[in-house]
PDB file of N, CA and C in Angstrom:
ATOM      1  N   UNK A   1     -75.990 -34.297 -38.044  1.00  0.00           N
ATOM      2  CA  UNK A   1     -76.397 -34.787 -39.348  1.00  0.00           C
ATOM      3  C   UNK A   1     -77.870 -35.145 -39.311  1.00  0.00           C
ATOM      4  N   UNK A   2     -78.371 -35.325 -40.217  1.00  0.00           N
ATOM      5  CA  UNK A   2     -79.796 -35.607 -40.424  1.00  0.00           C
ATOM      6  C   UNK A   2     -80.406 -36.916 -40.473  1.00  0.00           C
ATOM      7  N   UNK A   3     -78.834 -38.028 -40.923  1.00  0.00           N
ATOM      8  CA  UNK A   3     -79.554 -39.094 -40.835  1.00  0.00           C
ATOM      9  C   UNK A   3     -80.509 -39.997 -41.640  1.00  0.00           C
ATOM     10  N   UNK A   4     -80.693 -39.117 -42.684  1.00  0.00           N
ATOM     11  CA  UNK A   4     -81.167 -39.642 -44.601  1.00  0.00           C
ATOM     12  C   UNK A   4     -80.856 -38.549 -45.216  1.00  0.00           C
ATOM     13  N   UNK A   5     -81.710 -38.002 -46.299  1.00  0.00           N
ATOM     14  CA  UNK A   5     -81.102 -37.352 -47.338  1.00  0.00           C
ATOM     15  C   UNK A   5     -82.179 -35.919 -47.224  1.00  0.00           C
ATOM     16  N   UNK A   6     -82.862 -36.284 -46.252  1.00  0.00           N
ATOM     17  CA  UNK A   6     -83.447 -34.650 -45.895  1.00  0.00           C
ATOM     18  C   UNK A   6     -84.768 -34.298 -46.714  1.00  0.00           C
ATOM     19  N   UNK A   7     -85.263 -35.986 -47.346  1.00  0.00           N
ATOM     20  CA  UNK A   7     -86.630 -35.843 -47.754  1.00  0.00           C
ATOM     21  C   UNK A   7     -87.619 -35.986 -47.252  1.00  0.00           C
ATOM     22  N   UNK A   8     -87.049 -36.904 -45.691  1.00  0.00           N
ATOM     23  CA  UNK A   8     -88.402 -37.166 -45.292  1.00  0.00           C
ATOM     24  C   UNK A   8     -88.507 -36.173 -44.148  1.00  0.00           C
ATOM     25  N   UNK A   9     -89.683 -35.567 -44.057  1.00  0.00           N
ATOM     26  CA  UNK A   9     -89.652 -34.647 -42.949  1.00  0.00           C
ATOM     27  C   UNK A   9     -89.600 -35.282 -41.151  1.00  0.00           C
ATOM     28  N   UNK A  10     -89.137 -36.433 -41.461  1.00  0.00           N
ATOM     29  CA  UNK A  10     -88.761 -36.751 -39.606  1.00  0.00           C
ATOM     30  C   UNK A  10     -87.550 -36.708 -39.696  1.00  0.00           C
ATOM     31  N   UNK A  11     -86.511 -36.769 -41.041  1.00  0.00           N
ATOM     32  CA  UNK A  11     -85.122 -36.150 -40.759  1.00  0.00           C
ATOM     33  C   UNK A  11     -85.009 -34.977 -40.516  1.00  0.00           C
ATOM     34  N   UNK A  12     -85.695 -34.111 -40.985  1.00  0.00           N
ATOM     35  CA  UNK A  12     -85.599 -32.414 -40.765  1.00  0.00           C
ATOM     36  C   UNK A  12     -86.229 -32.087 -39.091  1.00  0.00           C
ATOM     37  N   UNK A  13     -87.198 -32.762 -38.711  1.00  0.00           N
ATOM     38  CA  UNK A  13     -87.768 -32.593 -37.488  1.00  0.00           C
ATOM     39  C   UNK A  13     -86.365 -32.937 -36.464  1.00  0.00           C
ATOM     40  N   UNK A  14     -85.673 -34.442 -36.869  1.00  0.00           N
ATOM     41  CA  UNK A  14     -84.801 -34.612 -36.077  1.00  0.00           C
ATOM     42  C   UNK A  14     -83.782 -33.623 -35.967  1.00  0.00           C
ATOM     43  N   UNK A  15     -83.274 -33.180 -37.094  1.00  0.00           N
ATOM     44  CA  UNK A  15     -82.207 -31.699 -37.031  1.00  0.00           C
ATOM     45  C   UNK A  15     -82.564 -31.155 -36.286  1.00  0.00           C
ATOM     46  N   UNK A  16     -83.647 -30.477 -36.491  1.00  0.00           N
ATOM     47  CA  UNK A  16     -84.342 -29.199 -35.551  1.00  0.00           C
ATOM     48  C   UNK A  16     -84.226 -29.370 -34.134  1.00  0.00           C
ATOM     49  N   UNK A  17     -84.068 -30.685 -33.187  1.00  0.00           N
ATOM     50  CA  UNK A  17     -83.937 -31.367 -32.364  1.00  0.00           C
ATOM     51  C   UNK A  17     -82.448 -31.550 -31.715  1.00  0.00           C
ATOM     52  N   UNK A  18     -81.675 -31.614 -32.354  1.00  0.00           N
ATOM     53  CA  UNK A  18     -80.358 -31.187 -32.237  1.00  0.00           C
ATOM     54  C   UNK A  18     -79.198 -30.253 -31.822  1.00  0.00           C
ATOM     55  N   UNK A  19     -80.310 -28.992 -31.674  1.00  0.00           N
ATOM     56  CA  UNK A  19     -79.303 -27.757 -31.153  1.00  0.00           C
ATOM     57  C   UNK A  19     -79.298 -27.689 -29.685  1.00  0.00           C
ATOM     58  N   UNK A  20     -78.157 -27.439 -29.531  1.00  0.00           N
ATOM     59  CA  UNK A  20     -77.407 -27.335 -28.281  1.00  0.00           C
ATOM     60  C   UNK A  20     -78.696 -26.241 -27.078  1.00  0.00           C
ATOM     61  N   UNK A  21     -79.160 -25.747 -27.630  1.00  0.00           N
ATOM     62  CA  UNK A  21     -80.354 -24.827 -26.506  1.00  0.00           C
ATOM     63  C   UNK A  21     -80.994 -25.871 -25.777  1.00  0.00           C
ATOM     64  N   UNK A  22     -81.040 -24.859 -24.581  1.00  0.00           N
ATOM     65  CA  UNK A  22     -81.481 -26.214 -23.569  1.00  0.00           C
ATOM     66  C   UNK A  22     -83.256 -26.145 -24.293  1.00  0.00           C
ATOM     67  N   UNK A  23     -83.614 -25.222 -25.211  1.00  0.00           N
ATOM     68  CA  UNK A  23     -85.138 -25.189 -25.123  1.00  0.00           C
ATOM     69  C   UNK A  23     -85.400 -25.313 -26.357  1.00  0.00           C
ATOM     70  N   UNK A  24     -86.296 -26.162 -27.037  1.00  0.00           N
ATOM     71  CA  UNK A  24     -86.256 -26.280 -28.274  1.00  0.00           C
ATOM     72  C   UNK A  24     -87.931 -26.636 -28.750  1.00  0.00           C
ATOM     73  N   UNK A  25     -88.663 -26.253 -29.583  1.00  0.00           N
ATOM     74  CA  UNK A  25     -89.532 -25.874 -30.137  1.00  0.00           C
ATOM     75  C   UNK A  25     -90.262 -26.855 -31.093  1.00  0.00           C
ATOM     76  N   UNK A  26     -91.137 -27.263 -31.346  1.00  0.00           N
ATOM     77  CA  UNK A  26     -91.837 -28.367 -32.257  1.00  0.00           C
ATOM     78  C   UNK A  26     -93.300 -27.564 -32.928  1.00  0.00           C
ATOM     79  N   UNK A  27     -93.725 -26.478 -33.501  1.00  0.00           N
ATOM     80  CA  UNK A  27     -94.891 -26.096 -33.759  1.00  0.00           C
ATOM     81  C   UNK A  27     -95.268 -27.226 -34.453  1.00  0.00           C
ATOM     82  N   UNK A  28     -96.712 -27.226 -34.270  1.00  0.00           N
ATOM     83  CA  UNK A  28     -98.031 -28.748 -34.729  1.00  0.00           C
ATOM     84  C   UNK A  28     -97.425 -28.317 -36.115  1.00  0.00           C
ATOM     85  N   UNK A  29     -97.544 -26.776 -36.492  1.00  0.00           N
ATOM     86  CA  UNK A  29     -97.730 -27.171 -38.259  1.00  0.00           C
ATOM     87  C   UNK A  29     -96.337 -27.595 -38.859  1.00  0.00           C
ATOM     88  N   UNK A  30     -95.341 -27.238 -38.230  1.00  0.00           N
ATOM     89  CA  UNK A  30     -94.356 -28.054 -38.836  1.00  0.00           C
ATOM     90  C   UNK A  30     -93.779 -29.133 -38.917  1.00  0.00           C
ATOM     91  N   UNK A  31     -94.708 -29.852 -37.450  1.00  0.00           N
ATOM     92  CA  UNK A  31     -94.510 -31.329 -37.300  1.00  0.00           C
ATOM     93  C   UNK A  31     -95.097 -32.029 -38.483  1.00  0.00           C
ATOM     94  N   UNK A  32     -96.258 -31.166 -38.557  1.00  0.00           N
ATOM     95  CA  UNK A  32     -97.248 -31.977 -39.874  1.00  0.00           C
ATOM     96  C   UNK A  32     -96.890 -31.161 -41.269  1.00  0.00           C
ATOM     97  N   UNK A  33     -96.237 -30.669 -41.465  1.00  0.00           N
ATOM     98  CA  UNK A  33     -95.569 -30.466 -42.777  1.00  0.00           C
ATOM     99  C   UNK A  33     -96.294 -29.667 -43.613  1.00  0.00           C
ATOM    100  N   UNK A  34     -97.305 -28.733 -42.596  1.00  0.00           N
ATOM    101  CA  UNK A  34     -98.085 -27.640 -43.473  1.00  0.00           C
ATOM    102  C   UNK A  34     -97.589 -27.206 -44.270  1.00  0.00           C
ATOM    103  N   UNK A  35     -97.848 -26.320 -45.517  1.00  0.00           N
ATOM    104  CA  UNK A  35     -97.314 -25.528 -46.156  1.00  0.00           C
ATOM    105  C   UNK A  35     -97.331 -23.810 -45.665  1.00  0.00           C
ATOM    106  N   UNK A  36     -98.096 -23.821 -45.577  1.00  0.00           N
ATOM    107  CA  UNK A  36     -98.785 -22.559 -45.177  1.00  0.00           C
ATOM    108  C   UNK A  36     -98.049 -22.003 -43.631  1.00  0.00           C
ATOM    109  N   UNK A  37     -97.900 -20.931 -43.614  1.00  0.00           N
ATOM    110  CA  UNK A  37     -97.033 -20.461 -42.183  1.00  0.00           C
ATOM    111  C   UNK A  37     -98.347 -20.238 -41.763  1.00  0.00           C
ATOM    112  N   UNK A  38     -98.471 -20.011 -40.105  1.00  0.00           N
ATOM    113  CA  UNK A  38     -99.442 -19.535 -39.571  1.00  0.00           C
ATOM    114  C   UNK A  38     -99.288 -17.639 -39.101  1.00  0.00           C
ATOM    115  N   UNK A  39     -98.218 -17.098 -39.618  1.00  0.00           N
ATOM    116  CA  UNK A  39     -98.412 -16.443 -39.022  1.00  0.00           C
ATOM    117  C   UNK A  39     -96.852 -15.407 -40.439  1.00  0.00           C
ATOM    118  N   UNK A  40     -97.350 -14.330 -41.221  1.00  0.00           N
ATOM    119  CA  UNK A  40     -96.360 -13.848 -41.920  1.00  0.00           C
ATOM    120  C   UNK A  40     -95.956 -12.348 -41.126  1.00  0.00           C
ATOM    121  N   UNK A  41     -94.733 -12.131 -41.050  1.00  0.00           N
ATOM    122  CA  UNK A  41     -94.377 -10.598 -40.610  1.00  0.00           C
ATOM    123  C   UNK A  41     -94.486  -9.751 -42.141  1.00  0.00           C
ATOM    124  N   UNK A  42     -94.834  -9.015 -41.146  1.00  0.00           N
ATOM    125  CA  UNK A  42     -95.076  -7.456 -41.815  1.00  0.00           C
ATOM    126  C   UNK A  42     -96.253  -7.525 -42.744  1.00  0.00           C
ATOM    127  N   UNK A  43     -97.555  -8.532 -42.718  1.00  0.00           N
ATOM    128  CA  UNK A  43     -98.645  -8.296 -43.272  1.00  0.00           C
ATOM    129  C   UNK A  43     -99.287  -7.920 -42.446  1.00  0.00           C
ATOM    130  N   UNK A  44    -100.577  -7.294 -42.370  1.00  0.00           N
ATOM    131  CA  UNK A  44    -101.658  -6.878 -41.369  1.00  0.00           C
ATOM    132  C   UNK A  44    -103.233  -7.746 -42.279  1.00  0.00           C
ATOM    133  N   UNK A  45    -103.382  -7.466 -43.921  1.00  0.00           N
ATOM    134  CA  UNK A  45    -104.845  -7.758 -43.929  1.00  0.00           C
ATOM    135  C   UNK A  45    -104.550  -8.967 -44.849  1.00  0.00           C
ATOM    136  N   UNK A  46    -103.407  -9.104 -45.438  1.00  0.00           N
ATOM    137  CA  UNK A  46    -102.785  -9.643 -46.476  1.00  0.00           C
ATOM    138  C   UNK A  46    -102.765 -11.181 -46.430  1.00  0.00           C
ATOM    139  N   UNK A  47    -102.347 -11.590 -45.142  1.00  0.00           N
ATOM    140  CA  UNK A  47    -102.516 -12.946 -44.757  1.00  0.00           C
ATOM    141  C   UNK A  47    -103.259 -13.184 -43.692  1.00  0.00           C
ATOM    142  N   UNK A  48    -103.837 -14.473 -43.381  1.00  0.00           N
ATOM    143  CA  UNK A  48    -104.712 -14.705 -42.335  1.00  0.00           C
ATOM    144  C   UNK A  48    -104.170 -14.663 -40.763  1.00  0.00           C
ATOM    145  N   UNK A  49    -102.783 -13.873 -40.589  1.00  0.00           N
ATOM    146  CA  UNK A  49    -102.043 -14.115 -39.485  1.00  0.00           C
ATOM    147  C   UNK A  49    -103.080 -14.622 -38.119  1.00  0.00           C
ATOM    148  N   UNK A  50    -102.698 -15.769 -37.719  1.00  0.00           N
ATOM    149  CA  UNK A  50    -102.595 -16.432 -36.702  1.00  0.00           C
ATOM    150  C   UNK A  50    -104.169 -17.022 -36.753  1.00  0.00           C
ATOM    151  N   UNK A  51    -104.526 -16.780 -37.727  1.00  0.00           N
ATOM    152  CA  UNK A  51    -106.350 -17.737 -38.018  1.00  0.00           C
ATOM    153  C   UNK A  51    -106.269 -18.892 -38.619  1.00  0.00           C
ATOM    154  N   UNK A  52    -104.960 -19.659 -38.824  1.00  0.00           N
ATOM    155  CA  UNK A  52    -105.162 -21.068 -39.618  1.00  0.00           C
ATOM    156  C   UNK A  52    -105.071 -22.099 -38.839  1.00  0.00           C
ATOM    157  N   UNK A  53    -105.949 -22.862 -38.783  1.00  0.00           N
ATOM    158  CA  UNK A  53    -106.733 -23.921 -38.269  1.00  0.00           C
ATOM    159  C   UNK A  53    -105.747 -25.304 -38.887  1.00  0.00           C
ATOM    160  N   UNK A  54    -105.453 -26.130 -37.766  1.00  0.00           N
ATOM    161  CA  UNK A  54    -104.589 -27.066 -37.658  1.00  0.00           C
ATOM    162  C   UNK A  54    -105.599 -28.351 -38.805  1.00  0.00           C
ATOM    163  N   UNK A  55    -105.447 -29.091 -39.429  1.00  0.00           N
ATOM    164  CA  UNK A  55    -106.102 -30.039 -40.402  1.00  0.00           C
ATOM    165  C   UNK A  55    -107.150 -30.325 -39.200  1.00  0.00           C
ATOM    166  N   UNK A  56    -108.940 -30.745 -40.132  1.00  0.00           N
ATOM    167  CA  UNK A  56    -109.138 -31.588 -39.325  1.00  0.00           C
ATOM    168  C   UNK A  56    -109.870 -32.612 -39.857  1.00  0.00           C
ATOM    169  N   UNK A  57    -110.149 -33.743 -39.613  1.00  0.00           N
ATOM    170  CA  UNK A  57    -109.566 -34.378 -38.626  1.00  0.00           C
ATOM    171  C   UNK A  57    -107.615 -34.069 -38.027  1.00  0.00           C
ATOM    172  N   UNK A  58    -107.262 -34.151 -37.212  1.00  0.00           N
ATOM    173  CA  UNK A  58    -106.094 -33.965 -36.829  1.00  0.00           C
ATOM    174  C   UNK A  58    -105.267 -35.650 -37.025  1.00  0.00           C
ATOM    175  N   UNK A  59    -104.087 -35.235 -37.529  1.00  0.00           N
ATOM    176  CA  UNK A  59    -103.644 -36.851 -38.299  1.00  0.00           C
ATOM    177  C   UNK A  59    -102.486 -37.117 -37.112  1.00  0.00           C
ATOM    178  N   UNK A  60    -103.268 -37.763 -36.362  1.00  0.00           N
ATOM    179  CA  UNK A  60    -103.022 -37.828 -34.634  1.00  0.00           C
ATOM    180  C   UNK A  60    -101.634 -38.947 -34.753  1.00  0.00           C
ATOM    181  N   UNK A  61    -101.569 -40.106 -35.953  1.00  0.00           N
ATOM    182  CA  UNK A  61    -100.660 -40.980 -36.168  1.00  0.00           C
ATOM    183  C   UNK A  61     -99.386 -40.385 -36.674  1.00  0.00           C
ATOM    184  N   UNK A  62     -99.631 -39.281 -37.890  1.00  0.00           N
ATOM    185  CA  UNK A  62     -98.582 -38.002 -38.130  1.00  0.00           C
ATOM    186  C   UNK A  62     -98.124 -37.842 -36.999  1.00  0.00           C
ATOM    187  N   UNK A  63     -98.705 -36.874 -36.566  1.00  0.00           N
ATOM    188  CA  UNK A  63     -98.614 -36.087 -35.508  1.00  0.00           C
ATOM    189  C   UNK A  63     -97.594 -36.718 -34.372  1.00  0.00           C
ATOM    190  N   UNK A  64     -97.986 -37.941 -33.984  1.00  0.00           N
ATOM    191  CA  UNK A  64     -97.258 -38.446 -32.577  1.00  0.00           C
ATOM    192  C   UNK A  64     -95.858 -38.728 -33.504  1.00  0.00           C
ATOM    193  N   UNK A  65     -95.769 -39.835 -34.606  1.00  0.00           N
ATOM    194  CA  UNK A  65     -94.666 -40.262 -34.820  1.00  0.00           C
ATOM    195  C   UNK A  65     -93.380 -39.135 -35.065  1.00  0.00           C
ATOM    196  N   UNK A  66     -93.809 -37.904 -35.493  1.00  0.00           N
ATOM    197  CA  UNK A  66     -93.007 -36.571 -35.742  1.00  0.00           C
ATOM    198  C   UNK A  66     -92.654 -36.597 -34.187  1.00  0.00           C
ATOM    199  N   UNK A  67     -93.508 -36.000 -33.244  1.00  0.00           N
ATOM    200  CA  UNK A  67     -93.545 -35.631 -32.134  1.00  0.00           C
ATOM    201  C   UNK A  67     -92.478 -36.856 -31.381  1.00  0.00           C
ATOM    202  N   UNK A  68     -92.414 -38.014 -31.610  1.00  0.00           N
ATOM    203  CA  UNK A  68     -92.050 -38.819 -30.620  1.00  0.00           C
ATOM    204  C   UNK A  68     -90.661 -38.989 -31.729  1.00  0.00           C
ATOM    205  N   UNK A  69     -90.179 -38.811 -32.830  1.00  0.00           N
ATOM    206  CA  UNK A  69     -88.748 -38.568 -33.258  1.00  0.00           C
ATOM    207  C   UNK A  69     -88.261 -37.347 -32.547  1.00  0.00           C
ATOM    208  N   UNK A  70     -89.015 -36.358 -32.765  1.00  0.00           N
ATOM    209  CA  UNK A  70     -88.390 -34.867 -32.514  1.00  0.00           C
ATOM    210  C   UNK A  70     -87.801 -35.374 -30.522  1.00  0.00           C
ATOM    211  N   UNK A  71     -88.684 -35.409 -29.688  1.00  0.00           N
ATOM    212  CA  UNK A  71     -88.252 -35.952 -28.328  1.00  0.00           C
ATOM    213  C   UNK A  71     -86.940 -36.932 -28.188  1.00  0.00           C
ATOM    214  N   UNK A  72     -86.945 -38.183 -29.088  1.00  0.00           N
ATOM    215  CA  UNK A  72     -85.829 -39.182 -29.144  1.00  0.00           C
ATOM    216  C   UNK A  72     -84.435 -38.154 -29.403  1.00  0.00           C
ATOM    217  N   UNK A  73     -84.818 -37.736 -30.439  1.00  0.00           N
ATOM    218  CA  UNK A  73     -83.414 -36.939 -30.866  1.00  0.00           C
ATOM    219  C   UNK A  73     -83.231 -35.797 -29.993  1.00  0.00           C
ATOM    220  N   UNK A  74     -83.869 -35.056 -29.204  1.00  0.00           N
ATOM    221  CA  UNK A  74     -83.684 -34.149 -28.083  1.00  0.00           C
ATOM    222  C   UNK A  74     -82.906 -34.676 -27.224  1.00  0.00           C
ATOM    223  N   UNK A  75     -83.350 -35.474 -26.957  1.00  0.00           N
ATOM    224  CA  UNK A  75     -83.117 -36.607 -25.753  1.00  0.00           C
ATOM    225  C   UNK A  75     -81.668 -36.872 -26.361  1.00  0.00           C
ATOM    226  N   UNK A  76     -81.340 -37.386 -27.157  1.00  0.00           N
ATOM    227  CA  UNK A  76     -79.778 -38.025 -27.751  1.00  0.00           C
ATOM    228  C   UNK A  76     -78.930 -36.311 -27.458  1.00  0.00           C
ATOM    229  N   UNK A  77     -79.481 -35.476 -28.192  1.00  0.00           N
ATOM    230  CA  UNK A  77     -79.022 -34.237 -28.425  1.00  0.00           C
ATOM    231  C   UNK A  77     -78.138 -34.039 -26.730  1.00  0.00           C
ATOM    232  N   UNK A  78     -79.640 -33.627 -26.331  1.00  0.00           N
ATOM    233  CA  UNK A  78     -79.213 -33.529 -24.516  1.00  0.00           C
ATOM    234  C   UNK A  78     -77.860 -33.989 -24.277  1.00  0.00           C
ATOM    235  N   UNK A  79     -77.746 -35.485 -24.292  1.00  0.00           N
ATOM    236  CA  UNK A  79     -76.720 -36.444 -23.616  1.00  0.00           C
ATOM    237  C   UNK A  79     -75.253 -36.147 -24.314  1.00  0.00           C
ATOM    238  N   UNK A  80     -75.363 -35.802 -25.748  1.00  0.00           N
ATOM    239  CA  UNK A  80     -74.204 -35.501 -26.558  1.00  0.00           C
ATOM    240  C   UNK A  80     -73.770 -34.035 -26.099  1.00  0.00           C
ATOM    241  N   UNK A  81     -74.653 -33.399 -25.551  1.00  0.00           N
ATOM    242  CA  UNK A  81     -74.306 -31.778 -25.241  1.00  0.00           C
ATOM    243  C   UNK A  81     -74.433 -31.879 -23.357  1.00  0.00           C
ATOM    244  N   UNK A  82     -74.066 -32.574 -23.285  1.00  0.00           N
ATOM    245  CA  UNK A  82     -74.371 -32.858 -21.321  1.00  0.00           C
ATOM    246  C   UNK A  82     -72.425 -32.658 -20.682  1.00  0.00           C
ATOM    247  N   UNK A  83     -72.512 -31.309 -19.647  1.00  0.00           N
ATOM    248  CA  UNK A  83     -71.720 -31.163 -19.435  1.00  0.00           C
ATOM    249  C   UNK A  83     -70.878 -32.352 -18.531  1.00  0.00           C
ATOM    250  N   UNK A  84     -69.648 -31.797 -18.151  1.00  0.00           N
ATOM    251  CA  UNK A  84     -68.537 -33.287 -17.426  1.00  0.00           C
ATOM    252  C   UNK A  84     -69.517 -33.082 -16.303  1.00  0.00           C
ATOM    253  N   UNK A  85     -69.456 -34.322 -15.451  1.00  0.00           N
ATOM    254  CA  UNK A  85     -70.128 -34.164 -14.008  1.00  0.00           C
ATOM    255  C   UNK A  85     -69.808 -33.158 -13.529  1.00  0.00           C
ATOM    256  N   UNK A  86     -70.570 -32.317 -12.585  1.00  0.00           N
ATOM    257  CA  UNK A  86     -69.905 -31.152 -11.621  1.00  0.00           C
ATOM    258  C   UNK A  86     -70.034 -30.117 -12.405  1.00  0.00           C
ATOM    259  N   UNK A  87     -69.813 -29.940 -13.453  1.00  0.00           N
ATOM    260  CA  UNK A  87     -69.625 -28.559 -14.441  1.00  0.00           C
ATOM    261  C   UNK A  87     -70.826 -27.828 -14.361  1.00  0.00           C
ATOM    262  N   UNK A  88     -70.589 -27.028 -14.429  1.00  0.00           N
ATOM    263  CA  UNK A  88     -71.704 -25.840 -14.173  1.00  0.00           C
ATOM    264  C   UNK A  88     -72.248 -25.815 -12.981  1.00  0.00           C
ATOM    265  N   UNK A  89     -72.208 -26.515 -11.837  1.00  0.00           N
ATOM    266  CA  UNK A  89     -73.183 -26.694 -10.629  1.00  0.00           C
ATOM    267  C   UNK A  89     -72.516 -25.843  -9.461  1.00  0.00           C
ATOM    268  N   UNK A  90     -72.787 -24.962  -9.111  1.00  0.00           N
ATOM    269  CA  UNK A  90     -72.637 -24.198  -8.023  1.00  0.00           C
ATOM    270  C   UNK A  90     -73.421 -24.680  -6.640  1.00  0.00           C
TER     271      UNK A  90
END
């Protein structure tokens, strides 16, 4: 679950945080709630693929508090998806 009503974007960060993969992903621009993708398939001149420049100043207080939910809830995620002792260990 998300944990509010899915307006504020540190509930959606926390979802994202949640899946069972041991490897899970945080891009800057979606921590910070860009609009703009950095990167569209199947354009070549159309969009600026992979030339958009992170805000700057960089909103370093954004930035960590996203970053340091997204980790907490990994972290919970982990422990809720953590096999019985012994399991899996060869």
């Amino acid at each position: 679950t998300l944990g509010g009503d899915g307006r504020d974007p540190l509930d959606w960060v926390r979802f994202a945080a949640l899946g069972p993969s041991p490897l899970a992903l945080l891009p800057a621009e979606d921590a910070l709630a860009l609009v703009e993708q950095p990167n569209l398939p199947g354009t070549v001149d159309q969009h600026p693929n992979w030339r958009r420049r992170l805000p700057s100043p960089l909103p370093d207080d954004v930035l960590g508090a996203r970053l340091q939910a997204f980790a907490e809830a990994r972290a919970a995620s982990r422990t809720d998806h953590a096999p019985p002792d012994g399991a899996g260990v060869q």
